[in-house]
Structures are given as structure tokens and as C-alpha cells.
PDB file of N, CA and C in Angstrom:
ATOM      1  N   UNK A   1       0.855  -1.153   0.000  1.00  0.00           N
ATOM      2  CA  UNK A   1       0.000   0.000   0.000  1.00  0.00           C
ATOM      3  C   UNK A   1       0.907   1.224   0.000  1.00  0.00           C
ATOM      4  N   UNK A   2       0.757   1.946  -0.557  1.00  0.00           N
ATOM      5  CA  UNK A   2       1.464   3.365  -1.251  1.00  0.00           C
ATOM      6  C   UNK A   2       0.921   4.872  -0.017  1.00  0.00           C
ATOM      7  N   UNK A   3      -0.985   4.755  -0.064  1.00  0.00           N
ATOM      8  CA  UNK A   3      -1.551   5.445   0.500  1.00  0.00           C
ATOM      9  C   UNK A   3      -2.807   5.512   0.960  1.00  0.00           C
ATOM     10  N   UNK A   4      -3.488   6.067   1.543  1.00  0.00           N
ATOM     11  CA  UNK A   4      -4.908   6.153   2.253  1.00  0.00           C
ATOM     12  C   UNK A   4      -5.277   7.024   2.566  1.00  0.00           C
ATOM     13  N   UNK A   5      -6.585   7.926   2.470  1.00  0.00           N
ATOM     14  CA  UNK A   5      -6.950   9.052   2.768  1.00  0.00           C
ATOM     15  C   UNK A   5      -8.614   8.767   2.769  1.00  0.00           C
ATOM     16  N   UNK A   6      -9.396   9.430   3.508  1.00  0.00           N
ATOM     17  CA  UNK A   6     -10.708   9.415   3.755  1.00  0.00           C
ATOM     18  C   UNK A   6     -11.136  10.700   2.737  1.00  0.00           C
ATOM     19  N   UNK A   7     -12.279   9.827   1.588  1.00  0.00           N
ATOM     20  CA  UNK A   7     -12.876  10.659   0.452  1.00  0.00           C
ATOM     21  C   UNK A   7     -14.319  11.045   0.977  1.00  0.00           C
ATOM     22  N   UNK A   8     -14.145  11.950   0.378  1.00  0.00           N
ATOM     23  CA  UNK A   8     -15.930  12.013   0.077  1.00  0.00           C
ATOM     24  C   UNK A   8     -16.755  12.492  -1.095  1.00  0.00           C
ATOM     25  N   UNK A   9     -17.687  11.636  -1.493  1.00  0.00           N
ATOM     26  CA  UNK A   9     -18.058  12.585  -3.109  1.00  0.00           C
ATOM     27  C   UNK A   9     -19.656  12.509  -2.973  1.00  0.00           C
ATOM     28  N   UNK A  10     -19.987  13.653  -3.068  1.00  0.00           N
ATOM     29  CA  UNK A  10     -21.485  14.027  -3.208  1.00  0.00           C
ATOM     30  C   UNK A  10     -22.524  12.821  -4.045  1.00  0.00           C
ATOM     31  N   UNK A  11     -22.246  12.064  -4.944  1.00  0.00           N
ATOM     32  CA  UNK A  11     -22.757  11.188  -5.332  1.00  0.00           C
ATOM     33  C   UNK A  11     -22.573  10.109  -5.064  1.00  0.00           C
ATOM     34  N   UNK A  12     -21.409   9.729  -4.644  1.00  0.00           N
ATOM     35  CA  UNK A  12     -21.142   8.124  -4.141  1.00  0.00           C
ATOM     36  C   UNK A  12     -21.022   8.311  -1.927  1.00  0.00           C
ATOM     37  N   UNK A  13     -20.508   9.314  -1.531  1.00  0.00           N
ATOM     38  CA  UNK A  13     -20.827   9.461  -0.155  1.00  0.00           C
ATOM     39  C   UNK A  13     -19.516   8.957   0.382  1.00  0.00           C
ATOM     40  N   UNK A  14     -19.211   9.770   1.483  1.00  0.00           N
ATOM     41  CA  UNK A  14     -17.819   8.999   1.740  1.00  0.00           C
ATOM     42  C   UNK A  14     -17.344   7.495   1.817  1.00  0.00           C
ATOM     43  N   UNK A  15     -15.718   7.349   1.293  1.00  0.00           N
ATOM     44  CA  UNK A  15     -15.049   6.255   1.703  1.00  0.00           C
ATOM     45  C   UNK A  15     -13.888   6.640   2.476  1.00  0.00           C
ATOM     46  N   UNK A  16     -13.018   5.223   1.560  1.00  0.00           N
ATOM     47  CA  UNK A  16     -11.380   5.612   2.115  1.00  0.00           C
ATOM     48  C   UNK A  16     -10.999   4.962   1.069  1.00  0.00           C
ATOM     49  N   UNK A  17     -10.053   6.227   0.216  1.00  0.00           N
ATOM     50  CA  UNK A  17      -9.448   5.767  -1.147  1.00  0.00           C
ATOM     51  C   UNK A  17      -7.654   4.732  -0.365  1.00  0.00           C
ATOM     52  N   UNK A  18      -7.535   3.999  -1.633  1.00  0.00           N
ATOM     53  CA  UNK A  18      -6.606   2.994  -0.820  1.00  0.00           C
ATOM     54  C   UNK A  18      -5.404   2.685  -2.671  1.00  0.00           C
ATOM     55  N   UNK A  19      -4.694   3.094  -2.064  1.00  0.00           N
ATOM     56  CA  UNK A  19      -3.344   2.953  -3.089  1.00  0.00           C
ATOM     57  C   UNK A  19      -2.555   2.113  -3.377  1.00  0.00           C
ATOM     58  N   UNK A  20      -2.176   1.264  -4.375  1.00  0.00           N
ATOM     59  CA  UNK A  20      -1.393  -0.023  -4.256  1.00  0.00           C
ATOM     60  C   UNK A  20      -0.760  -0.171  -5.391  1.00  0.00           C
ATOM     61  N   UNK A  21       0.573  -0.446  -5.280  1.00  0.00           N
ATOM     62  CA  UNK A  21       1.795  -0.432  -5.820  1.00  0.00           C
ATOM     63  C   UNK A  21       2.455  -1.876  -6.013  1.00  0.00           C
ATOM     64  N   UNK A  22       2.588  -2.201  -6.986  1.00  0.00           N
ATOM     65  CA  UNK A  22       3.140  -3.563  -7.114  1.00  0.00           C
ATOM     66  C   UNK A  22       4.633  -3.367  -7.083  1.00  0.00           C
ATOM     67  N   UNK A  23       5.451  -3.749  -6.282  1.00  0.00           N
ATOM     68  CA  UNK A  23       7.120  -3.182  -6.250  1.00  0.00           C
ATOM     69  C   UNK A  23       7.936  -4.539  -7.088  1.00  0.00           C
ATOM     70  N   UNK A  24       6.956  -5.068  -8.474  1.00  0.00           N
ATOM     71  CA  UNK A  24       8.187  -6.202  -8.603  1.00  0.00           C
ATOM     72  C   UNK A  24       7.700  -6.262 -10.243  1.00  0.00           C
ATOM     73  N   UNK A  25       8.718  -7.109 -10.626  1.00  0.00           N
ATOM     74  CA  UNK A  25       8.286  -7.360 -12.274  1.00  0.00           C
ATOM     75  C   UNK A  25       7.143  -8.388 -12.897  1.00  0.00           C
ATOM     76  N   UNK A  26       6.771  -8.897 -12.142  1.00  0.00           N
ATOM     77  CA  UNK A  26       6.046  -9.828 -12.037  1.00  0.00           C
ATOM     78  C   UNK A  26       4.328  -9.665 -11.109  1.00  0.00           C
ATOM     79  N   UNK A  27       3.367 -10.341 -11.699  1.00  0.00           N
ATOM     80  CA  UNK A  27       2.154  -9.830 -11.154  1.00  0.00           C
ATOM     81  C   UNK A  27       2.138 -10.135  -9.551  1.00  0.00           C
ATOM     82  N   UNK A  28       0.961  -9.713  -9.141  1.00  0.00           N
ATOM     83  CA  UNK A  28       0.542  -9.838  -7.932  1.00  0.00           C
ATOM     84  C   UNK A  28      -0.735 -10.035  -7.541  1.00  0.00           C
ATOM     85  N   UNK A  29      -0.716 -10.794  -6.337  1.00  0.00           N
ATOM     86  CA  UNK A  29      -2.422 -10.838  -6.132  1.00  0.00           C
ATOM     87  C   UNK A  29      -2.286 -10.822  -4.747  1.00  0.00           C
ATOM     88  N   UNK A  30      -3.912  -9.150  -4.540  1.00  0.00           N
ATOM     89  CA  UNK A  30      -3.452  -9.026  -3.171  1.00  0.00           C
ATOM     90  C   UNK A  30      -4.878  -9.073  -2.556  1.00  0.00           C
ATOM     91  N   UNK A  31      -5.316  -8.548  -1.455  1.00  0.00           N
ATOM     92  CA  UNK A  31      -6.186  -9.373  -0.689  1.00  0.00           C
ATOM     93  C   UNK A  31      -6.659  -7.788   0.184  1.00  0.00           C
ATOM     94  N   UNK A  32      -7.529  -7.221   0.606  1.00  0.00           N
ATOM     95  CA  UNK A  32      -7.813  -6.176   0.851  1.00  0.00           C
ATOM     96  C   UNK A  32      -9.292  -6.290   1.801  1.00  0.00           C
ATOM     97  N   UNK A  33      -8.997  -6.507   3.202  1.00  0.00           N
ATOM     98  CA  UNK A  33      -9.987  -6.873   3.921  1.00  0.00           C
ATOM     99  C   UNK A  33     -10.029  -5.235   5.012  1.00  0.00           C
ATOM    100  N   UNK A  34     -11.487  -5.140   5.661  1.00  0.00           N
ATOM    101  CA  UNK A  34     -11.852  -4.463   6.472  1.00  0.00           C
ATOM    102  C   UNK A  34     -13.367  -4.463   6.533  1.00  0.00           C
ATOM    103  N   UNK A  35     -13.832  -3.350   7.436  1.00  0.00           N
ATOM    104  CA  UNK A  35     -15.474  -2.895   7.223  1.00  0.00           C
ATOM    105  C   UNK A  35     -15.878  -2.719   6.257  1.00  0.00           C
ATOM    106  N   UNK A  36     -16.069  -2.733   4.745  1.00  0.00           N
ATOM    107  CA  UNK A  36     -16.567  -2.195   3.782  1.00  0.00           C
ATOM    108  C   UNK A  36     -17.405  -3.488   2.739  1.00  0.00           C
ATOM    109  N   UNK A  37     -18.270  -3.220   2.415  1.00  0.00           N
ATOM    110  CA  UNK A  37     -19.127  -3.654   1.186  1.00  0.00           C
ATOM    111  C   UNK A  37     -18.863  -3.628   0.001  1.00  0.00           C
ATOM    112  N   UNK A  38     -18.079  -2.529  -0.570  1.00  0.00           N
ATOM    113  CA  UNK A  38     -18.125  -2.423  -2.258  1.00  0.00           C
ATOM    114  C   UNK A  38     -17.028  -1.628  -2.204  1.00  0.00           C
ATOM    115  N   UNK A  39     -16.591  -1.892  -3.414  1.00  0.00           N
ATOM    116  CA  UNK A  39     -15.163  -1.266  -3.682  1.00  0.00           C
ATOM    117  C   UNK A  39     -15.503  -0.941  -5.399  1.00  0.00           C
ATOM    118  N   UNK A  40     -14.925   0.410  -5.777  1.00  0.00           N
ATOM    119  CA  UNK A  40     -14.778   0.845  -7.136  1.00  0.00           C
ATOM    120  C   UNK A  40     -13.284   1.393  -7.394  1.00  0.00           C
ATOM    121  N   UNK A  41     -12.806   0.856  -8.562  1.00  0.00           N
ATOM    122  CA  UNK A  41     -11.594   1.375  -9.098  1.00  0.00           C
ATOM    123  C   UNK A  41     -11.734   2.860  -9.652  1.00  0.00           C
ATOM    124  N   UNK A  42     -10.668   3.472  -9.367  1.00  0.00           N
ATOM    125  CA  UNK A  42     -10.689   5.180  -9.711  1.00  0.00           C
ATOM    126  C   UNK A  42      -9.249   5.248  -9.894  1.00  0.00           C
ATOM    127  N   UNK A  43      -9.818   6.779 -11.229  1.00  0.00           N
ATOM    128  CA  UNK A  43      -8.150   7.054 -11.495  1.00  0.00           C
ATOM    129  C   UNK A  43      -7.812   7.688 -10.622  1.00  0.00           C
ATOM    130  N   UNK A  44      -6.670   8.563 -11.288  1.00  0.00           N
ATOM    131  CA  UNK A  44      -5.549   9.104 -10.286  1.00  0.00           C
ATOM    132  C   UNK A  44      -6.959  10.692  -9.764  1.00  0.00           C
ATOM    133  N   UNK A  45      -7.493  11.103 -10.471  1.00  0.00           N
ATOM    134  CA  UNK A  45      -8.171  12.055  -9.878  1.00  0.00           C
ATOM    135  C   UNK A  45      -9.602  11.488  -8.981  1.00  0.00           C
ATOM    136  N   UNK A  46      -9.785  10.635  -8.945  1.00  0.00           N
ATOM    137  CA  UNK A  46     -10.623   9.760  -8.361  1.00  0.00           C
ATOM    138  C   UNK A  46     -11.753   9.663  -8.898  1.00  0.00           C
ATOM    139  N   UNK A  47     -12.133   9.500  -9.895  1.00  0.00           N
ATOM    140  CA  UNK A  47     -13.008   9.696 -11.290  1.00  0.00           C
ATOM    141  C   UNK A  47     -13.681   7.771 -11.096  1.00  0.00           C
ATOM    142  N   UNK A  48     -14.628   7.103 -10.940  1.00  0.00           N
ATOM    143  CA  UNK A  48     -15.068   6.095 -11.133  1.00  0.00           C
ATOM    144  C   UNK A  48     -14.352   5.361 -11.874  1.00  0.00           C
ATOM    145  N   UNK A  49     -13.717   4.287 -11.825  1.00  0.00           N
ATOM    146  CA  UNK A  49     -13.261   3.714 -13.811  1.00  0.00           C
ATOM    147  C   UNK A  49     -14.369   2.269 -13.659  1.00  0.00           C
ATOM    148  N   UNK A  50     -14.551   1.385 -12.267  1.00  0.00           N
ATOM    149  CA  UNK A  50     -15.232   0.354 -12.757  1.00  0.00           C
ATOM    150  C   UNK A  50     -15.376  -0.184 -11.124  1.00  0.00           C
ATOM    151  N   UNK A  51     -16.447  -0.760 -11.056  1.00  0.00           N
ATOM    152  CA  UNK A  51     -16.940  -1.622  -9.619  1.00  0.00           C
ATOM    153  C   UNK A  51     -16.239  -2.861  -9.497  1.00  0.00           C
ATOM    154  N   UNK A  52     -15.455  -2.766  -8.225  1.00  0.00           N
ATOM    155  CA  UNK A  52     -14.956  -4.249  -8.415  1.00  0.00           C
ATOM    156  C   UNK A  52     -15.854  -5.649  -7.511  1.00  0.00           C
ATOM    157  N   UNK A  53     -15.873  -6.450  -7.608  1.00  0.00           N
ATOM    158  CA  UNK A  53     -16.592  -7.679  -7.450  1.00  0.00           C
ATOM    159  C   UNK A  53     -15.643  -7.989  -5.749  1.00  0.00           C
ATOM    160  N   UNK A  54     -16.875  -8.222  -4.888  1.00  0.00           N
ATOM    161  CA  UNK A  54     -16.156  -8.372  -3.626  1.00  0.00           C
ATOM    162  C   UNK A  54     -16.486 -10.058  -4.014  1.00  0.00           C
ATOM    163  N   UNK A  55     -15.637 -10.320  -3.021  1.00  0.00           N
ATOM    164  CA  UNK A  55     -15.759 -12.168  -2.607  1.00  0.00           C
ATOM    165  C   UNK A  55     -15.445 -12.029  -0.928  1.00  0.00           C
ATOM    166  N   UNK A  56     -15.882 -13.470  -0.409  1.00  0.00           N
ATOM    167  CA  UNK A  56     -15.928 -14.037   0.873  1.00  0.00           C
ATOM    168  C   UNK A  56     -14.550 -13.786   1.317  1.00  0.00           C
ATOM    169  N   UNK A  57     -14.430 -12.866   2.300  1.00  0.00           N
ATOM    170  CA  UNK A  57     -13.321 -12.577   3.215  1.00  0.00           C
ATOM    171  C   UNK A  57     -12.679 -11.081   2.717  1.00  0.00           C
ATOM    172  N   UNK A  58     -13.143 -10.345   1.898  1.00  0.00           N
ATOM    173  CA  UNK A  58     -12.477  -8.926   1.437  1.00  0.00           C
ATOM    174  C   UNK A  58     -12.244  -9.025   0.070  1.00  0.00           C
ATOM    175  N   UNK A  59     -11.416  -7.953  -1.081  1.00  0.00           N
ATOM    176  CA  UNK A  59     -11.458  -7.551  -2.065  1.00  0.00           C
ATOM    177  C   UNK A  59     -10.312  -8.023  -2.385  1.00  0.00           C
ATOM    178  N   UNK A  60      -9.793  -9.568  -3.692  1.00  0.00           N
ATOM    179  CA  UNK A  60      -8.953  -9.848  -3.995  1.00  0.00           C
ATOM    180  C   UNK A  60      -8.844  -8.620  -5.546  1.00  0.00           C
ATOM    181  N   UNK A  61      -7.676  -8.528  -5.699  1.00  0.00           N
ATOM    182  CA  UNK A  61      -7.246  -7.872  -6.648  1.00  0.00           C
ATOM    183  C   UNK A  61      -5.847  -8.272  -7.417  1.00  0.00           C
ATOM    184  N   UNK A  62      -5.528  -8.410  -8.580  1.00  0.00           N
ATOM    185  CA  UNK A  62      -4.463  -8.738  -9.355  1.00  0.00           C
ATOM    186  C   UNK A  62      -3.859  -7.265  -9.832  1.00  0.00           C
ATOM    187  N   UNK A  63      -2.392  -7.152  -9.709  1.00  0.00           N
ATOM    188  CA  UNK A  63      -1.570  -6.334  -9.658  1.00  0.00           C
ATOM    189  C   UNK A  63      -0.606  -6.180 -11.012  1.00  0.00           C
ATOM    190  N   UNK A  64      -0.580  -6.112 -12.004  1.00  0.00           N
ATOM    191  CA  UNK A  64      -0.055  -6.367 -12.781  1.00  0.00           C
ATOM    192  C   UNK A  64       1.451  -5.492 -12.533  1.00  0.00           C
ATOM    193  N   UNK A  65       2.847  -6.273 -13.343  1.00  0.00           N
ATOM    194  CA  UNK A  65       4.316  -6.131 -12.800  1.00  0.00           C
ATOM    195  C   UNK A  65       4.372  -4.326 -12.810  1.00  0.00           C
ATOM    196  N   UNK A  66       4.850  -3.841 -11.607  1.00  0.00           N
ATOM    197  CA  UNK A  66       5.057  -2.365 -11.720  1.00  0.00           C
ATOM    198  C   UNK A  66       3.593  -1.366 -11.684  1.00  0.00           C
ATOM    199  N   UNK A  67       2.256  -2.204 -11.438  1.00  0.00           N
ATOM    200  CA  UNK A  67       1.314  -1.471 -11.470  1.00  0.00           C
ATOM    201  C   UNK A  67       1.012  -0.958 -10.354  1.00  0.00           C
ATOM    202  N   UNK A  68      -0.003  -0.125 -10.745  1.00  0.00           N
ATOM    203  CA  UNK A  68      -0.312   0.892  -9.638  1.00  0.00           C
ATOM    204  C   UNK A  68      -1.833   1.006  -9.419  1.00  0.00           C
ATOM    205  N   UNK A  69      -2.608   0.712  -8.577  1.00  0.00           N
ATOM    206  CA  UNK A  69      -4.079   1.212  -8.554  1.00  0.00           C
ATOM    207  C   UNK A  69      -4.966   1.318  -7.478  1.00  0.00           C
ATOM    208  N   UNK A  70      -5.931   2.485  -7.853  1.00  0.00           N
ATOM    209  CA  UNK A  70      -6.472   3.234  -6.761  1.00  0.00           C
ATOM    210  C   UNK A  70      -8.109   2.294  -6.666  1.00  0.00           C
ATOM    211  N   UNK A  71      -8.391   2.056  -5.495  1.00  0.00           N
ATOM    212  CA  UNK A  71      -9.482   1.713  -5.170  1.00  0.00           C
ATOM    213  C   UNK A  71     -10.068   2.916  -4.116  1.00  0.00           C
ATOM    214  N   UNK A  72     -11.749   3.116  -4.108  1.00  0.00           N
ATOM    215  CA  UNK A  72     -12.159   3.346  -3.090  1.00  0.00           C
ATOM    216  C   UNK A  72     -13.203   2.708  -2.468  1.00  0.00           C
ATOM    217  N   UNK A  73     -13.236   2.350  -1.079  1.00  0.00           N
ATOM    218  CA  UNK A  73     -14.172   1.244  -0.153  1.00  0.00           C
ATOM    219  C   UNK A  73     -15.085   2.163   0.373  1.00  0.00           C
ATOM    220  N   UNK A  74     -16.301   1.692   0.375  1.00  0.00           N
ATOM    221  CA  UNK A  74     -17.204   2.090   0.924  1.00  0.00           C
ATOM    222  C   UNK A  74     -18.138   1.111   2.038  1.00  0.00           C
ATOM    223  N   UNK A  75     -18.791   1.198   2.958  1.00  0.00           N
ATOM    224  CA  UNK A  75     -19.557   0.387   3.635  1.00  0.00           C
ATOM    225  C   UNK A  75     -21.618   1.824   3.341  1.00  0.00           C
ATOM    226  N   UNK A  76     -22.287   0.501   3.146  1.00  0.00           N
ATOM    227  CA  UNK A  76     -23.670   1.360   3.233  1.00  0.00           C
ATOM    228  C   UNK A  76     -23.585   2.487   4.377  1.00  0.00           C
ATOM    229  N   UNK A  77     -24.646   3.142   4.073  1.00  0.00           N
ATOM    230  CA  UNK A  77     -25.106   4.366   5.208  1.00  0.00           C
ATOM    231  C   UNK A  77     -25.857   3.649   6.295  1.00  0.00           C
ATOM    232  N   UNK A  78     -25.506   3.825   7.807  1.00  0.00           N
ATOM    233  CA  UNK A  78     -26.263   3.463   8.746  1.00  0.00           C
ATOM    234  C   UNK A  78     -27.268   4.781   8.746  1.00  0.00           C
ATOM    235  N   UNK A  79     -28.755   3.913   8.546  1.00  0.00           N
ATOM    236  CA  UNK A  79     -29.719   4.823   9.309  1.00  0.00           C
ATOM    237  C   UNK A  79     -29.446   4.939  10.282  1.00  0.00           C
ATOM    238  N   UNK A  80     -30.079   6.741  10.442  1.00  0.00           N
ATOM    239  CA  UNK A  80     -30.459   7.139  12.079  1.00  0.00           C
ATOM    240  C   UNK A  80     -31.103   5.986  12.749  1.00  0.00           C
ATOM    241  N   UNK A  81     -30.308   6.392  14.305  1.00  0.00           N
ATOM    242  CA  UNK A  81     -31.366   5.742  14.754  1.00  0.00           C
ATOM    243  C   UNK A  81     -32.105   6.840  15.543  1.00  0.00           C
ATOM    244  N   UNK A  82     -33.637   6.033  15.858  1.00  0.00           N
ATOM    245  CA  UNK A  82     -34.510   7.046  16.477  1.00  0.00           C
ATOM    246  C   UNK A  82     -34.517   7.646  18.041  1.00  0.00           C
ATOM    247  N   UNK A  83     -34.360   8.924  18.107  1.00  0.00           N
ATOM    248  CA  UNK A  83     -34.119   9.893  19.368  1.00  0.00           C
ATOM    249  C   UNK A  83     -35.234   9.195  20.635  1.00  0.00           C
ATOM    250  N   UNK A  84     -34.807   9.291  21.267  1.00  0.00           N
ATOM    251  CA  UNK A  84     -35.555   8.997  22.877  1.00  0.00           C
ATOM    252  C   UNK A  84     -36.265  10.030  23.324  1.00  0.00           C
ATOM    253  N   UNK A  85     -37.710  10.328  23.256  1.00  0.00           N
ATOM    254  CA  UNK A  85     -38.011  11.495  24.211  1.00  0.00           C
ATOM    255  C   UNK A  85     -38.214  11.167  25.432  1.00  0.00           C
TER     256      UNK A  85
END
């Protein structure tokens, strides 16, 4: 991982964009677990490029030699919950 920063975009609603760097000549396959539901690939300006497909246990991803790529994770919106009078 390269970097991490907490996004937010008026149409998709905050995440945490997540940076990853393959440091070798050869591919990679990496494994990207936490709180989150859905993950979308974004370029370098954080522009949508494509939804990636979660599986059982977090977000596997293939790294191609020297690549570089930005994901951002999101988990749904918790409803309010309702006030106590």
C-alpha cells in the first residue's frame, strides 16, 4: 500500500481511497480486507473507472508487474437511529 486518505463525493458518499503499488516485475495478487461492502476502481483524480466484485473474506485484486491502482471502499449508510423522548 502506497496510501490512504478518507474521500468524500457528493454522489457516491464517503469512503477511504486505498493505493497499491506492485514493487516487482512480475504480477501480484493481493487481498484487501476491512469494514466495507463495495469497492470501485478510480483514477488518479478519483473519477469512477469500474466496480470491483467483492468475494468471501475482502477484495482480492491482481496487480499487474510495476502497477499501480487506486481503489475506493465504501460500507452502506447506517440509518439514524430514532431519538428517545
Amino acid at each position: 500500500m502506497s496510501g490512504i486518505r478518507r474521500v468524500t463525493d457528493p454522489e457516491h458518499g464517503p469512503g477511504t481511497e486505498v493505493r497499491l503499488a506492485a514493487l516487482r516485475d512480475t504480477a501480484s495478487t493481493v487481498r484487501v480486507t476491512g469494514a466495507f461492502t463495495e469497492a470501485t476502481t478510480v483514477d488518479l483524480l478519483g473519477r469512477p473507472i469500474a466496480a470491483e466484485p467483492m468475494a468471501e473474506g475482502g477484495l482480492p485484486l491482481v496487480l499487474g508487474p510495476w502497477a499501480i491502482r487506486t481503489v475506493v471502499l465504501r460500507q452502506p449508510p447506517t440509518p439514524p437511529t430514532p431519538r428517545k423522548l
